[in-house]
C-alpha atoms as a PDB file:
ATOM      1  CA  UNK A   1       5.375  27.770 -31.349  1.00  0.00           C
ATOM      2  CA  UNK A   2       1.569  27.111 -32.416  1.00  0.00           C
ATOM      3  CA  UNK A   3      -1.492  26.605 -29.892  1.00  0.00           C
ATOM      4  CA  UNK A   4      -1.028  22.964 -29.989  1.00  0.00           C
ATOM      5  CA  UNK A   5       2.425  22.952 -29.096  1.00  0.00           C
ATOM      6  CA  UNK A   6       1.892  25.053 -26.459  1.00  0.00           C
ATOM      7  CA  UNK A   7      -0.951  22.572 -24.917  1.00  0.00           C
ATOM      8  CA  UNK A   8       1.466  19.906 -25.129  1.00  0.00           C
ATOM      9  CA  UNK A   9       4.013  21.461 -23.359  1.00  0.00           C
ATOM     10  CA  UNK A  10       1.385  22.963 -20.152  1.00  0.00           C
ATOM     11  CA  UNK A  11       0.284  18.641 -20.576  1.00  0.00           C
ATOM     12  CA  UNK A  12       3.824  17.309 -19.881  1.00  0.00           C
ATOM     13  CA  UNK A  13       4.608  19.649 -17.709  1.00  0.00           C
ATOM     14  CA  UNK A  14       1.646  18.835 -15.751  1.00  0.00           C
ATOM     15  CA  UNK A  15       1.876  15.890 -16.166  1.00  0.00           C
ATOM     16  CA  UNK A  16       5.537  16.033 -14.496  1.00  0.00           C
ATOM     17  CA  UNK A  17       3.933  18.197 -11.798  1.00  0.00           C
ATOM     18  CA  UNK A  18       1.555  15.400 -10.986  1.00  0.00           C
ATOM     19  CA  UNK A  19       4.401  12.746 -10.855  1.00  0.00           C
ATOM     20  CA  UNK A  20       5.684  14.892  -8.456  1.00  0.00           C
ATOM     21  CA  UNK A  21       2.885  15.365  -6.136  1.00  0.00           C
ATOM     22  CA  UNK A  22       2.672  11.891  -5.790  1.00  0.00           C
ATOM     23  CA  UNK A  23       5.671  11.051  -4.670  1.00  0.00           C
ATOM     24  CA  UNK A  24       5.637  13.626  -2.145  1.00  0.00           C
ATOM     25  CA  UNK A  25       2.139  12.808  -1.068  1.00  0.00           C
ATOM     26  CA  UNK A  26       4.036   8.914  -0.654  1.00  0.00           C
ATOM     27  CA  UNK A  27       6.847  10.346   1.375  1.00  0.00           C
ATOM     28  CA  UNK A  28       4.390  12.204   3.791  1.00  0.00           C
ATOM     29  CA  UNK A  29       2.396   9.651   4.079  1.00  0.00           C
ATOM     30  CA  UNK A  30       5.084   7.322   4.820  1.00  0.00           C
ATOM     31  CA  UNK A  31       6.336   9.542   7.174  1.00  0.00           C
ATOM     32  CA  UNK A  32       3.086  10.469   8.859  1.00  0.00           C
ATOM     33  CA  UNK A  33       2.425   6.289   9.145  1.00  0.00           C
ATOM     34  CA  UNK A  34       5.797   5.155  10.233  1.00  0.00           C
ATOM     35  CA  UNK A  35       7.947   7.966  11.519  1.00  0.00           C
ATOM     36  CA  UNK A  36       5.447   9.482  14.110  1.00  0.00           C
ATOM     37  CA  UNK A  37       5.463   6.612  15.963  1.00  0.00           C
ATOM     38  CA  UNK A  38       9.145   6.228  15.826  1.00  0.00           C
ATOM     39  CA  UNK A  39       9.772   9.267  16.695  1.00  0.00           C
ATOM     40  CA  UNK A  40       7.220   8.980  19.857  1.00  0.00           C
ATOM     41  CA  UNK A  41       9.026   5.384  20.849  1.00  0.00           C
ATOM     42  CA  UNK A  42      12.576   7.510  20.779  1.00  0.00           C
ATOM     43  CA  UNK A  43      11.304   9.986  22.898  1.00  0.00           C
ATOM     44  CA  UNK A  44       9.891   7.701  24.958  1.00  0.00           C
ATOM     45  CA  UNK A  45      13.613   6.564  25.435  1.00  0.00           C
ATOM     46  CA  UNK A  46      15.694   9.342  26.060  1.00  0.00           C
ATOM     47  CA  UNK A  47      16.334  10.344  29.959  1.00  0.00           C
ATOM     48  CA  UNK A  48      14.999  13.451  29.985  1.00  0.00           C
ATOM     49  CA  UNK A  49      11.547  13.171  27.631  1.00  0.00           C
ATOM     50  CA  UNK A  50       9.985  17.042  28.160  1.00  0.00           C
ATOM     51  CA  UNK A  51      11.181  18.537  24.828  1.00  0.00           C
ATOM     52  CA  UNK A  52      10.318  16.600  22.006  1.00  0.00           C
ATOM     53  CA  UNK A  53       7.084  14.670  23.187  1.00  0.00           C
ATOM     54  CA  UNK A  54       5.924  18.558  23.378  1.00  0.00           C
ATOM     55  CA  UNK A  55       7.381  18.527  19.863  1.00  0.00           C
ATOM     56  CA  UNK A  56       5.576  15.521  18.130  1.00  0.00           C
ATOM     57  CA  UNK A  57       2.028  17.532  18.268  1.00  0.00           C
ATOM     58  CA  UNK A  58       3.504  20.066  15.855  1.00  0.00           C
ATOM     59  CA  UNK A  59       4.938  17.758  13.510  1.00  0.00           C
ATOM     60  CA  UNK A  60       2.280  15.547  12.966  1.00  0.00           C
ATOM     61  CA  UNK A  61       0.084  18.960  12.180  1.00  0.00           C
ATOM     62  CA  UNK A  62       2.419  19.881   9.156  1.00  0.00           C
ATOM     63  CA  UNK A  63       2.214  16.484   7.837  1.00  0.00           C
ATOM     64  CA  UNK A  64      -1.393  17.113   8.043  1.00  0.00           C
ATOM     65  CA  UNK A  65      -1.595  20.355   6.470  1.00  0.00           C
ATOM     66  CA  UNK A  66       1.525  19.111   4.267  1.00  0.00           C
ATOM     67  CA  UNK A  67      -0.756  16.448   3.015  1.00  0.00           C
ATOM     68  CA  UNK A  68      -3.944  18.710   1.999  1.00  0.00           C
ATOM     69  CA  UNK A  69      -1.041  21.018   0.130  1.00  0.00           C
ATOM     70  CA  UNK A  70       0.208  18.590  -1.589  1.00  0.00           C
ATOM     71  CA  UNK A  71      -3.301  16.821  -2.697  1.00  0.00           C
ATOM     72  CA  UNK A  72      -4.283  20.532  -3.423  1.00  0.00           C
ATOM     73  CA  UNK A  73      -2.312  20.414  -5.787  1.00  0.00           C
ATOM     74  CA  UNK A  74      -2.443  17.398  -7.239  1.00  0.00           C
ATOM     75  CA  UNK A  75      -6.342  17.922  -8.433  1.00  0.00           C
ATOM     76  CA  UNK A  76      -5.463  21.181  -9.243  1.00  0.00           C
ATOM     77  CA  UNK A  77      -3.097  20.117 -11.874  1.00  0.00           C
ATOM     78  CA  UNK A  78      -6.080  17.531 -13.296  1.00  0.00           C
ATOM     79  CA  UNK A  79      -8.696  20.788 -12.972  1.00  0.00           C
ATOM     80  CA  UNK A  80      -6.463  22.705 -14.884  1.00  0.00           C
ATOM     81  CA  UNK A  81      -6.224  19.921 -17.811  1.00  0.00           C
ATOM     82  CA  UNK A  82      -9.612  19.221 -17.745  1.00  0.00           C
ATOM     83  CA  UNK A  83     -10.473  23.534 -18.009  1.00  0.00           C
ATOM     84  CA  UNK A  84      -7.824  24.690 -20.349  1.00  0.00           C
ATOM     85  CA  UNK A  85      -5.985  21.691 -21.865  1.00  0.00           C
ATOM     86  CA  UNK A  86      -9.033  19.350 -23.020  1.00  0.00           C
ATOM     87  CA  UNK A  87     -11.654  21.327 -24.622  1.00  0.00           C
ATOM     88  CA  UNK A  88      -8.979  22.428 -26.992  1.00  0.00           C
ATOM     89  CA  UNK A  89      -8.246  19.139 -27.825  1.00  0.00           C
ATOM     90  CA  UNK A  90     -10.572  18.159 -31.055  1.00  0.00           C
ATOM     91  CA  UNK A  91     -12.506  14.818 -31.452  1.00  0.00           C
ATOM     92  CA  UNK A  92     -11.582  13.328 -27.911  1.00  0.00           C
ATOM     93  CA  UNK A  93     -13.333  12.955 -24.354  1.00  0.00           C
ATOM     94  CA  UNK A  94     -10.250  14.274 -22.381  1.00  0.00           C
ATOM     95  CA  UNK A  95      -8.899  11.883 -19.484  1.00  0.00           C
ATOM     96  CA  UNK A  96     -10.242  14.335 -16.651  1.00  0.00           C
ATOM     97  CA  UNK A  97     -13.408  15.129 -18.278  1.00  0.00           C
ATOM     98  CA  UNK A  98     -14.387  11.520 -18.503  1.00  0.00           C
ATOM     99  CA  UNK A  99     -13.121  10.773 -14.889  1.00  0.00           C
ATOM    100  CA  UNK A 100     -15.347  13.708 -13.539  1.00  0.00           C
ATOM    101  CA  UNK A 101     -17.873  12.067 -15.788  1.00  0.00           C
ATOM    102  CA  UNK A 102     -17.858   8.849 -13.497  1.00  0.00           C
ATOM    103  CA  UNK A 103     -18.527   9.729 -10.426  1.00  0.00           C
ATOM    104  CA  UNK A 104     -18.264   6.256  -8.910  1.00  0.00           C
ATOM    105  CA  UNK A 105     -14.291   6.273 -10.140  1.00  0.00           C
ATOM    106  CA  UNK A 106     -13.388   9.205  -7.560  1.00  0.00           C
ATOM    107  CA  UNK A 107     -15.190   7.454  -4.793  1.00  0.00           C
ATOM    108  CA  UNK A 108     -11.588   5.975  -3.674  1.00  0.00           C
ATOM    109  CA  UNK A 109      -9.493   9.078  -4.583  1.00  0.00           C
ATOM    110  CA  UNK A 110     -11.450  10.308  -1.610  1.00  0.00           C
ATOM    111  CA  UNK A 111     -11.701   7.580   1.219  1.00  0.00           C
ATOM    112  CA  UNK A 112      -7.847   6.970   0.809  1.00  0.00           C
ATOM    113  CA  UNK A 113      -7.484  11.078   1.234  1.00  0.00           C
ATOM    114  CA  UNK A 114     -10.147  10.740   4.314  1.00  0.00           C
ATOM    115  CA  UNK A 115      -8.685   7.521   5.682  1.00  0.00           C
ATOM    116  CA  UNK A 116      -5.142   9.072   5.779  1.00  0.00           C
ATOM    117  CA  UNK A 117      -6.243  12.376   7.460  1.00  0.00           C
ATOM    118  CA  UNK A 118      -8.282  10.365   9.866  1.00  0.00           C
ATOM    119  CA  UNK A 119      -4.774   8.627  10.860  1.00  0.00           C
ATOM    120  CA  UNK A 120      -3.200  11.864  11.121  1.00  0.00           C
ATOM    121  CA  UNK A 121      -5.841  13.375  13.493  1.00  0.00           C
ATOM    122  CA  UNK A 122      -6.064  10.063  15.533  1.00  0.00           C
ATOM    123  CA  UNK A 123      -1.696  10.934  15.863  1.00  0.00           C
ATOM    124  CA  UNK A 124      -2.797  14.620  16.265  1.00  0.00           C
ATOM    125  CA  UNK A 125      -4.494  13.767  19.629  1.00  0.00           C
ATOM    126  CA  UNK A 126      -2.475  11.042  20.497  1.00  0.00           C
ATOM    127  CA  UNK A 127       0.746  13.462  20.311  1.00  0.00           C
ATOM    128  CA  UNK A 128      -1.310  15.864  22.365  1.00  0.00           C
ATOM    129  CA  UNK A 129      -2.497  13.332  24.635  1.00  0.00           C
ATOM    130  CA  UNK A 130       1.405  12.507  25.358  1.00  0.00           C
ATOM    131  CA  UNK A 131       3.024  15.493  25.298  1.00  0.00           C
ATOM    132  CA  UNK A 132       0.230  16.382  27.917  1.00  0.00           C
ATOM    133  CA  UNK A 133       1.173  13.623  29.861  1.00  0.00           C
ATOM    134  CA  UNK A 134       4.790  14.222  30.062  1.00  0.00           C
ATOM    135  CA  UNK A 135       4.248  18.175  30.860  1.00  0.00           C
ATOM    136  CA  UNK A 136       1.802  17.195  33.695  1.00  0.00           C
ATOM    137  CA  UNK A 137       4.733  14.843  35.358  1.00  0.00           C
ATOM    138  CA  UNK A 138       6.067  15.728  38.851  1.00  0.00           C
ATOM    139  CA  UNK A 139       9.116  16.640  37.460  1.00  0.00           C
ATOM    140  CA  UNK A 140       7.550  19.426  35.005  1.00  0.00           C
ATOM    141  CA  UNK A 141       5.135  20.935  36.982  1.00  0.00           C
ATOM    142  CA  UNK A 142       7.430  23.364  39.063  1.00  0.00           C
ATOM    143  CA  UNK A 143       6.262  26.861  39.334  1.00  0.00           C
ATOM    144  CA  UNK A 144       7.576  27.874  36.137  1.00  0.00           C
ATOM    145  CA  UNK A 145       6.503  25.424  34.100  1.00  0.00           C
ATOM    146  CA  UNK A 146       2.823  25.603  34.284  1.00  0.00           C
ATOM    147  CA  UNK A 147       2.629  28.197  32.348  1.00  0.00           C
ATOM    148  CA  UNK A 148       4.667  26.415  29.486  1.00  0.00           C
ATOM    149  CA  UNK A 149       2.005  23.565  30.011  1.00  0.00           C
ATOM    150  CA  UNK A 150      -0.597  25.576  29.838  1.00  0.00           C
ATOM    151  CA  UNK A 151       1.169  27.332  26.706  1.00  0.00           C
ATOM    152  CA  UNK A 152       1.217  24.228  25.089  1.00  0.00           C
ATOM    153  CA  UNK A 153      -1.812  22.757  24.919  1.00  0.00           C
ATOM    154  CA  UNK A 154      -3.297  26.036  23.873  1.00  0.00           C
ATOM    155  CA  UNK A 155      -1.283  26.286  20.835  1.00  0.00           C
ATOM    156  CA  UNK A 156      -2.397  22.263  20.186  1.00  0.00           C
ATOM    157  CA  UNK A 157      -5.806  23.478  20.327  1.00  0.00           C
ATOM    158  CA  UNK A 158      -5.475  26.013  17.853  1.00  0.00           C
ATOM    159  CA  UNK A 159      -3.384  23.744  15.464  1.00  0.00           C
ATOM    160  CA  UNK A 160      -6.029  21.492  15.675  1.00  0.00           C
ATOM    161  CA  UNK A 161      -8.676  24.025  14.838  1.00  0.00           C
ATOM    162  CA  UNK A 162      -6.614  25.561  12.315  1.00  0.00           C
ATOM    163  CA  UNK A 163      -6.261  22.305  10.714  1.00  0.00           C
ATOM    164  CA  UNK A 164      -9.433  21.405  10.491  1.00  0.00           C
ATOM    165  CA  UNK A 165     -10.796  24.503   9.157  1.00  0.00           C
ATOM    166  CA  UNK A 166      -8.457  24.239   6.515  1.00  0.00           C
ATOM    167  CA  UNK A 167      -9.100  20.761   5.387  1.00  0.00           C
ATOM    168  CA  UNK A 168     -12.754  21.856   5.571  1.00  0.00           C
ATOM    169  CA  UNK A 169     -12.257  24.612   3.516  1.00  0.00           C
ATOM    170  CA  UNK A 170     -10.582  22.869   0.712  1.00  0.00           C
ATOM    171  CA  UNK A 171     -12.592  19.388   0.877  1.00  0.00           C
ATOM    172  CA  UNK A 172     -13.998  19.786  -2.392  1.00  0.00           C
ATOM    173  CA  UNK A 173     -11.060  21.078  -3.944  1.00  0.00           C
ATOM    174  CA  UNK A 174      -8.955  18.135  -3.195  1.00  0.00           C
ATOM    175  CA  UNK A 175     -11.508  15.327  -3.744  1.00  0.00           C
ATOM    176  CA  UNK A 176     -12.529  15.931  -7.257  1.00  0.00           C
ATOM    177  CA  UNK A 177     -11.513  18.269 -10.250  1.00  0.00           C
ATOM    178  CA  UNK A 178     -15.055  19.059 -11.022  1.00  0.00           C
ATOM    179  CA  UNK A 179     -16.899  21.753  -9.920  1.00  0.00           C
ATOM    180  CA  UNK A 180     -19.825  19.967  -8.611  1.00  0.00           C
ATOM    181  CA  UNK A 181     -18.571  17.652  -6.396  1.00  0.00           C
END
């Protein structure tokens, strides 16, 4: 197998890895959009509500961190086309080269990532704000139970602040395949 053939194949292969990504980043996004609040109206519904409003908080932080992953990876694919696959390619401005070379086109890439982890951290707080609610109910706050409370929203907190270092950590990695942005 020559060099050329062996681009080709890291291309379609990336190429399939991309396809990929994005139809996970659909399903967590549809999930993120449509079954948190589902979920919140069925636990709103059963008798008994304490367990999985305390629940919701955690889910809706690994669809957030799910969703950097996945987006991670997704411009990490198109950085490694633009690096290794497309200055080996002769006589051609390579597809991720000439997107990083217009700025302006990326300029949507990133408000529909920001927009979408904006809804997720408006869920993030409104999960907390719930499950908060429901462990501060007469019924919950018995002796034992305050501790669990208190438990809870302490872990929140430091899901939050975990995810939010972590999207700030990898902003620029999962806006833009350049390394200037």
């Amino acid at each position: 197998m020559d060099n050329n053939d062996i681009l080709m194949q890291q291309f379609l292969t990336l190429r399939d890895e991309i396809k990929a990504t994005k139809a996970r980043i659909f399903w967590v996004v549809s999930l993120g959009l449509f079954g948190v609040p589902i979920i919140t109206y069925f636990a709103e519904s059963l008798d008994n509500p304490q367990f999985l409003p305390t629940m919701i908080p955690y889910v809706v932080i690994v669809l957030i961190v799910k969703f950097i992953s996945e987006q991670n990876a997704l411009m990490r694919a198109g950085q490694y086309i633009r690096r290794n696959i497309e200055p080996k390619t002769e006589g051609s401005l390579g597809w991720e080269a000439w997107l990083e070379g217009q700025g302006h086109l990326r300029v949507l890439d990133k408000h529909f990532f920001a927009v979408f982890i904006l809804v997720f951290f408006v869920y993030y707080f409104m999960s907390i704000g719930y499950a908060v609610q429901v462990l501060w109910s007469d019924e919950a706050l018995e002796p034992g139970h305050i501790w669990w409370t208190i438990a809870a929203i302490v872990t929140y907190g430091i899901g939050g602040i975990w995810a939010l270092s972590t999207l700030l950590h990898h902003w620029k990695s999962v806006t833009g395949t350049s390394d200037t942005d």
